[in-house]
Protein backbone atom coordinates (compact mmCIF):
# COMPACT_ATOMS: atom_id res chain seq x y z
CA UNK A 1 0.00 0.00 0.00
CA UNK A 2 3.22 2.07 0.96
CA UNK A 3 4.40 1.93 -2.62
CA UNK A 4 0.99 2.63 -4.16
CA UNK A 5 0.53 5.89 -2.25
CA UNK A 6 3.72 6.96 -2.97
CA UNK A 7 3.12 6.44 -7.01
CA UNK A 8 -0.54 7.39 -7.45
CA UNK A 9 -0.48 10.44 -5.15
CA UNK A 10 3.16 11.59 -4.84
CA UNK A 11 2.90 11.47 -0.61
CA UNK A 12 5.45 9.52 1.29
CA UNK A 13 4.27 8.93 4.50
CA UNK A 14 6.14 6.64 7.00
CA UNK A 15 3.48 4.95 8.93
CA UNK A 16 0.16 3.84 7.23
CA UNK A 17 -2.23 1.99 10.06
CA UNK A 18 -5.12 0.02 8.47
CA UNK A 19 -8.50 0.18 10.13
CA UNK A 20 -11.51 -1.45 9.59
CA UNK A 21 -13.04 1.20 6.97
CA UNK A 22 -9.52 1.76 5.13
CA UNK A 23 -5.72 2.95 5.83
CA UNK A 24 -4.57 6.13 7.39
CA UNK A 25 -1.66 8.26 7.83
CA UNK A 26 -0.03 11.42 9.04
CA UNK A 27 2.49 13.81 6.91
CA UNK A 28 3.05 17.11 8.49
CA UNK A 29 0.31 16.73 10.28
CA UNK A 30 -2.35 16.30 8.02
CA UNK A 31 -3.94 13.14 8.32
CA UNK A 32 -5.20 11.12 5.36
CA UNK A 33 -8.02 8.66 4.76
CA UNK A 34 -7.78 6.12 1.51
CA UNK A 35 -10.81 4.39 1.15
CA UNK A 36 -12.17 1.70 -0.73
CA UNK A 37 -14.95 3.21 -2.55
CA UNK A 38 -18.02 1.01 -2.50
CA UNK A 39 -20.56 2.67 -4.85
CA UNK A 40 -21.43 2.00 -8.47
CA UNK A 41 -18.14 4.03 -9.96
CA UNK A 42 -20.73 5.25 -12.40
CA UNK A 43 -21.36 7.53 -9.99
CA UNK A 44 -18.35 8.86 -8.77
CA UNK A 45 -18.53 12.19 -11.39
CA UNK A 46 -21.71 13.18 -9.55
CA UNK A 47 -20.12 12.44 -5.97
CA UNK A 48 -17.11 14.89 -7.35
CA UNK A 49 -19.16 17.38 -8.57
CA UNK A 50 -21.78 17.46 -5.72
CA UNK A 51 -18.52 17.75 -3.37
CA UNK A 52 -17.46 20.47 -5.59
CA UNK A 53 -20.41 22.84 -4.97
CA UNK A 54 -20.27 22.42 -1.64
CA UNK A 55 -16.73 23.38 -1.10
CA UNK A 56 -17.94 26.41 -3.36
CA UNK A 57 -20.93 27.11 -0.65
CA UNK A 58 -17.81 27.07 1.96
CA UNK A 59 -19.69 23.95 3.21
CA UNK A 60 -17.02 22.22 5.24
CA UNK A 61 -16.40 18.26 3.75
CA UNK A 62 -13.29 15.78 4.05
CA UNK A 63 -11.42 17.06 0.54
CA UNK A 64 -10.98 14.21 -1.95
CA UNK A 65 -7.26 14.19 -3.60
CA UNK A 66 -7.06 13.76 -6.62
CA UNK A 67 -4.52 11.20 -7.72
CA UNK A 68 -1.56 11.95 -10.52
CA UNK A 69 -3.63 11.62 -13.41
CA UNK A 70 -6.22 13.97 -12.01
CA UNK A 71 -8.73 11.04 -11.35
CA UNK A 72 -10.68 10.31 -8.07
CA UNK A 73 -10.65 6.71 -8.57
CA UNK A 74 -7.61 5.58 -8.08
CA UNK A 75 -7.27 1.29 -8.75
CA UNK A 76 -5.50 -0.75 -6.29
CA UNK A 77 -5.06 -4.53 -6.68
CA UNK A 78 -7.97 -3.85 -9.36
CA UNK A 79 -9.82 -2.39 -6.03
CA UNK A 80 -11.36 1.48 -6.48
CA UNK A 81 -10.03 3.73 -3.78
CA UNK A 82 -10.12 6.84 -2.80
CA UNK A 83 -8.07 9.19 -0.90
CA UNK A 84 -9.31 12.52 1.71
CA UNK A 85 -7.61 14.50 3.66
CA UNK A 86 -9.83 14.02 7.18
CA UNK A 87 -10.03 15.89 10.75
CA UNK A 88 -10.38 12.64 13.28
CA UNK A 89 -13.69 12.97 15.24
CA UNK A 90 -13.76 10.66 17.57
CA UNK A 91 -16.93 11.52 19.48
CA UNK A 92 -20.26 9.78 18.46
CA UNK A 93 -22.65 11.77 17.06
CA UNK A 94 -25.70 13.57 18.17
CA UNK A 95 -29.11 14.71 16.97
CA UNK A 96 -27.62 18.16 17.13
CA UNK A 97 -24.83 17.30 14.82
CA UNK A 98 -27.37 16.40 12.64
CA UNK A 99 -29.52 19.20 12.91
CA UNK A 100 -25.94 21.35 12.54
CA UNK A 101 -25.46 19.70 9.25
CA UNK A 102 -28.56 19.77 7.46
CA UNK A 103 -27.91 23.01 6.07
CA UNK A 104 -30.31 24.56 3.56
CA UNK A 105 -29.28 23.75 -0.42
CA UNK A 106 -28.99 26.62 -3.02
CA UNK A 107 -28.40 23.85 -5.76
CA UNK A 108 -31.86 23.44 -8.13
CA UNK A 109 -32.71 19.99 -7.65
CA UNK A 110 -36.35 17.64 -8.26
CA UNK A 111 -37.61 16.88 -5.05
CA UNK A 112 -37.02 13.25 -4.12
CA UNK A 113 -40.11 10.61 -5.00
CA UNK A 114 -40.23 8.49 -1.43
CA UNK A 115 -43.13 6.71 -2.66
CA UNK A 116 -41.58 5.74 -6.09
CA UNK A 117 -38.00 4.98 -4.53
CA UNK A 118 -39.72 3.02 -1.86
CA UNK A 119 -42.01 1.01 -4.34
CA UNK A 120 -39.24 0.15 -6.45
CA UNK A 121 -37.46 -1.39 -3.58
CA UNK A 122 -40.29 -3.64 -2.17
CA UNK A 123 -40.89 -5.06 -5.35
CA UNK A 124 -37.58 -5.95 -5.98
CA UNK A 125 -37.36 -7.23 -2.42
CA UNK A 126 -40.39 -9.12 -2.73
CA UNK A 127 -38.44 -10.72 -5.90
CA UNK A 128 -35.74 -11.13 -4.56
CA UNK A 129 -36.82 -13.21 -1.06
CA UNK A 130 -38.91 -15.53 -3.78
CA UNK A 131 -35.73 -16.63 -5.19
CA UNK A 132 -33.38 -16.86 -2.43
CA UNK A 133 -35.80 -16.76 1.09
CA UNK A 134 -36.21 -20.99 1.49
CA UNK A 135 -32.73 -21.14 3.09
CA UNK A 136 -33.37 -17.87 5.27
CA UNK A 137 -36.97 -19.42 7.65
CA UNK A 138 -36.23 -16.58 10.03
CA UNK A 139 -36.51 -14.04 7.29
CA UNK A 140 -39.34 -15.78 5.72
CA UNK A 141 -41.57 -15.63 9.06
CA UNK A 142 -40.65 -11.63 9.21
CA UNK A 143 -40.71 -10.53 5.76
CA UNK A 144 -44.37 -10.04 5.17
CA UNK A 145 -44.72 -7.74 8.09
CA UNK A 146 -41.80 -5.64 7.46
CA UNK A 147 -43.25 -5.19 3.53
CA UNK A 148 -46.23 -4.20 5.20
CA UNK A 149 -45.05 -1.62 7.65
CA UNK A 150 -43.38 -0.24 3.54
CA UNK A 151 -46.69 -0.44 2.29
CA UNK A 152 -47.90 2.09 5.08
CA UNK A 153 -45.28 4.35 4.43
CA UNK A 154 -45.86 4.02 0.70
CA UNK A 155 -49.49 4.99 0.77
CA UNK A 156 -48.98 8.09 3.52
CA UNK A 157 -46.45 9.38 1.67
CA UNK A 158 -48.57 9.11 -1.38
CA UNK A 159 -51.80 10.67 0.07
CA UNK A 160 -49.70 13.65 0.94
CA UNK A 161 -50.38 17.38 -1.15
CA UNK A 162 -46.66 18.18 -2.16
CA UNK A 163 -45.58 21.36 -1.31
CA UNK A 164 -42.10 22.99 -1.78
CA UNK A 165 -40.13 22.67 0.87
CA UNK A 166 -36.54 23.74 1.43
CA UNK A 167 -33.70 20.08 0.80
CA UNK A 168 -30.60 20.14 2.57
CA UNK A 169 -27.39 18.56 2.33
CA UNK A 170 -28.17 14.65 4.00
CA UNK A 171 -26.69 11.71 4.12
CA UNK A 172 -27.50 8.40 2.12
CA UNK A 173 -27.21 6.13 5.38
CA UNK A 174 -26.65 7.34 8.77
CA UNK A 175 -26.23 4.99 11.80
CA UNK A 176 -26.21 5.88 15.77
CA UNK A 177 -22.46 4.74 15.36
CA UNK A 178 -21.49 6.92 12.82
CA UNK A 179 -18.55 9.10 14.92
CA UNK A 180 -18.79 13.13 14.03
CA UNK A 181 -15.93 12.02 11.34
CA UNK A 182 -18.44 9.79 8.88
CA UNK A 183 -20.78 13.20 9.04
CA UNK A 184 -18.49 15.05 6.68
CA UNK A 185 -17.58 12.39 4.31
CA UNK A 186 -18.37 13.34 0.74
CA UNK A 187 -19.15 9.63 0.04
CA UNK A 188 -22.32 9.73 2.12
CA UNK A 189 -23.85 12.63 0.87
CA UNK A 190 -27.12 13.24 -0.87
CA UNK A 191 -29.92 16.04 -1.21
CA UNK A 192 -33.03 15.35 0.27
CA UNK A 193 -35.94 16.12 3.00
CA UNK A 194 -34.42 17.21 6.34
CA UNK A 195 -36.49 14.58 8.43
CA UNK A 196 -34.50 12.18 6.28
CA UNK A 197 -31.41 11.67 8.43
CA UNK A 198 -33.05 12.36 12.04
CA UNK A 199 -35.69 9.51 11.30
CA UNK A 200 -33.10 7.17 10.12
CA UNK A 201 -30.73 7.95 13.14
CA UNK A 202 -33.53 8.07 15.50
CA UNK A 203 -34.93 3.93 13.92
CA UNK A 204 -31.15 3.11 14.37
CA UNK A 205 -30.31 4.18 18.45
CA UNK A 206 -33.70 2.15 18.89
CA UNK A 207 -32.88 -0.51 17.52
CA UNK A 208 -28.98 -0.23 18.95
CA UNK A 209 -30.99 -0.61 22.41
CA UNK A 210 -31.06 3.07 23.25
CA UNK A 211 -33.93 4.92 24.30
CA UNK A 212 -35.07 7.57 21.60
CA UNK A 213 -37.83 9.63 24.25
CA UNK A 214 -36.01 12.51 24.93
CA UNK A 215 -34.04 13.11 21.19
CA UNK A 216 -37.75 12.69 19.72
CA UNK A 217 -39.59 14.87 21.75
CA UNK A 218 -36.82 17.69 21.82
CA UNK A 219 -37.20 17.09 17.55
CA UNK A 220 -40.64 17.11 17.61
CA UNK A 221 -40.99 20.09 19.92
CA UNK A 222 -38.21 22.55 18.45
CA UNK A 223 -38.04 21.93 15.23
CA UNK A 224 -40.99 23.93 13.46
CA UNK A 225 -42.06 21.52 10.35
CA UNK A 226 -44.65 21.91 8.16
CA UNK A 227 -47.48 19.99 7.95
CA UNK A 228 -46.17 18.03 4.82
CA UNK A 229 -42.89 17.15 6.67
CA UNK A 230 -44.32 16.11 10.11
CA UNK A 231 -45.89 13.69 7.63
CA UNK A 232 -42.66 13.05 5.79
CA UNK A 233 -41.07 12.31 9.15
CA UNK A 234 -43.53 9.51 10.46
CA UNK A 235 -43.38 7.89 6.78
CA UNK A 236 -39.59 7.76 7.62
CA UNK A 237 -40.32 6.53 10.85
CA UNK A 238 -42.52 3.51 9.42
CA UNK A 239 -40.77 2.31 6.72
CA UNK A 240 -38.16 -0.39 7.86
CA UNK A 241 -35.07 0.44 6.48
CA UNK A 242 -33.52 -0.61 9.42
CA UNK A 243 -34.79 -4.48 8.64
CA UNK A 244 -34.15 -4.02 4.91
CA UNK A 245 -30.54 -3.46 5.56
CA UNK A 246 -30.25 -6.07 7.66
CA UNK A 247 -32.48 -8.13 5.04
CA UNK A 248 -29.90 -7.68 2.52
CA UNK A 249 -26.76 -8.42 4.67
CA UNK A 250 -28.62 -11.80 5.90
CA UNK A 251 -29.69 -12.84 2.58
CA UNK A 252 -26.33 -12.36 1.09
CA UNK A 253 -24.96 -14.64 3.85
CA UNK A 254 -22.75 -11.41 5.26
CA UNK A 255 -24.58 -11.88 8.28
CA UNK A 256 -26.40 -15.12 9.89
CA UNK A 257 -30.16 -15.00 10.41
CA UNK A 258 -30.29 -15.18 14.14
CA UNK A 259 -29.31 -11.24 13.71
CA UNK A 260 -32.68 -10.59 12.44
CA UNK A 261 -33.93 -10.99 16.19
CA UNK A 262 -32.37 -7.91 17.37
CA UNK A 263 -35.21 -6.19 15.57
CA UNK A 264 -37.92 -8.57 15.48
CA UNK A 265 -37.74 -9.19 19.40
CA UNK A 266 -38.49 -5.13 19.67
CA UNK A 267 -41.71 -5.31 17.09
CA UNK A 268 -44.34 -3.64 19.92
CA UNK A 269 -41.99 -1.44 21.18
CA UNK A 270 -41.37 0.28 18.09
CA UNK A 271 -45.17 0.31 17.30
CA UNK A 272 -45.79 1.74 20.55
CA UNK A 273 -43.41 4.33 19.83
CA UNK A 274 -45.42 5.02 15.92
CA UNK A 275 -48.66 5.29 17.99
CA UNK A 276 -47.18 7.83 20.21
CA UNK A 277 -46.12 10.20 17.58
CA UNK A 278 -49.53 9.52 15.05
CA UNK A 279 -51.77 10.35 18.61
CA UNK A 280 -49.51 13.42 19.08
CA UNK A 281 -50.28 14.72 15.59
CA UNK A 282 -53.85 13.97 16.16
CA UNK A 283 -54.09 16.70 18.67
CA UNK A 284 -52.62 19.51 16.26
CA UNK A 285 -53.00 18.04 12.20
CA UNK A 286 -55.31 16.60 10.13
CA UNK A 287 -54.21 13.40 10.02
CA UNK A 288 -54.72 10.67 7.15
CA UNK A 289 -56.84 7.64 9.45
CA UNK A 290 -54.11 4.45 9.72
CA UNK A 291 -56.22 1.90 10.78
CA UNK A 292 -53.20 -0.42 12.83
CA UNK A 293 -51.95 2.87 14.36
CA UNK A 294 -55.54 3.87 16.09
């Protein structure tokens, strides 16, 4: 790895450490990050140019270095990778780092389609669990529920009157884990609804075995939504992405299907917790009857 760095990107460090998400090391005290990049490298020209705006917006973001022929990609034992220079954050992050982040877009952009996006993926799901679910029984037993709790969110979201709302900078998977480091990487990045990310890191601290009371109700209470994204935020809440993920890992034998327990064991709880939130509305918005949540 030594000698790649030192031919691809002209740096000659003399320690690299390898960690679980990559190799890092130190020259003149700037610390670099090379990555294996992940994604479909189909996309990597819009990852570059959506990082590019938002260094132009003086947005802070982990820069990407380009390697010596100008390229972000850079191949590696026929492996994409890609190298940032990084600030190490070692503390895990909080709702308010997320609120900090999602700062308002001035980039045009077509408001995302939940409804479609999440449509698409339950039918492929549904596909997919046809073909490969017989040697998976726990998933089997689980899966119709989970593609119902979709279909919920699916139809809310659907019933909703779109109005123009104001996207911000988000993040295309955030976990409770995530330290304040993985908030700034340019890899994760998307445009979106702001309810996006504090739903999704809200689902994942539950299901990590934390209590989400407190970080919900200080959301719900200070965070002046419309109507259309209070509704946006308990559609996020519903669907299961949290299971899906965990679907995918499990039926791709990365992960063993006893792991599906650690959210099916915590079915009512989260319920309870959906109930909570569509009574609360009730009191203040006009909202859409769900029969399962009355």
């Amino acid at each position: 790895m030594k000698n790649a760095i030192n031919y691809y990107y002209n740096l000659y460090p003399e320690n690299i450490h390898q960690i679980e998400k990559g190799y890092y090391f130190i020259i003149n005290k700037t610390r670099y990050f090379l990555t294996k990049y992940l994604g479909d490298t189909k996309d990597i020209q819009k990852i570059y140019d959506m990082y590019i705006k938002l260094l132009n917006q003086n947005f802070y973001i982990h820069p990407i270095v380009l390697n010596n022929q100008n390229q972000v990609l850079t191949y590696i034992n026929s492996e994409p990778y890609i190298l940032m220079i990084t600030i190490y954050y070692k503390n895990k992050i909080t709702i308010n780092d997320i609120l900090y982040f999602s700062k308002q877009t001035n980039t045009p952009q077509t408001p995302p389609n939940w409804g479609e996006l999440w449509s698409q993926k339950n039918d492929y799901l549904e596909y997919q669990i046809s073909q490969l679910g017989q040697k998976h029984p726990l998933i089997r037993e689980s899966f119709s529920y989970y593609i119902g709790l979709g279909e919920t969110a699916i139809q809310l979201v659907n019933s909703l009157e779109k109005t123009n709302i104001p996207l911000v900078y988000a993040h295309k998977r955030i976990d409770e884990s995530y330290r304040q480091y993985d908030l700034y990487n340019p890899l994760n990045i998307i445009i979106d609804y702001s309810v996006r990310d504090i739903a999704e890191y809200l689902k994942s601290k539950f299901f990590s075995g934390e209590d989400i009371t407190n970080e919900l109700a200080f959301y719900l209470n200070n965070s002046k939504l419309s109507t259309y994204e209070y509704f946006l935020f308990l559609a996020r809440l519903i669907y299961p992405t949290y299971y899906f993920d965990l679907y995918e890992e499990i039926i791709t034998d990365r992960k063993d299907d006893e792991e599906i327990k650690k959210i099916t064991d915590k079915v009512d709880d989260f319920e309870s917790i959906i109930k909570q939130i569509y009574h609360y509305y009730k009191t203040f918005l006009p909202v859409p009857r769900i029969d399962w949540l009355e």
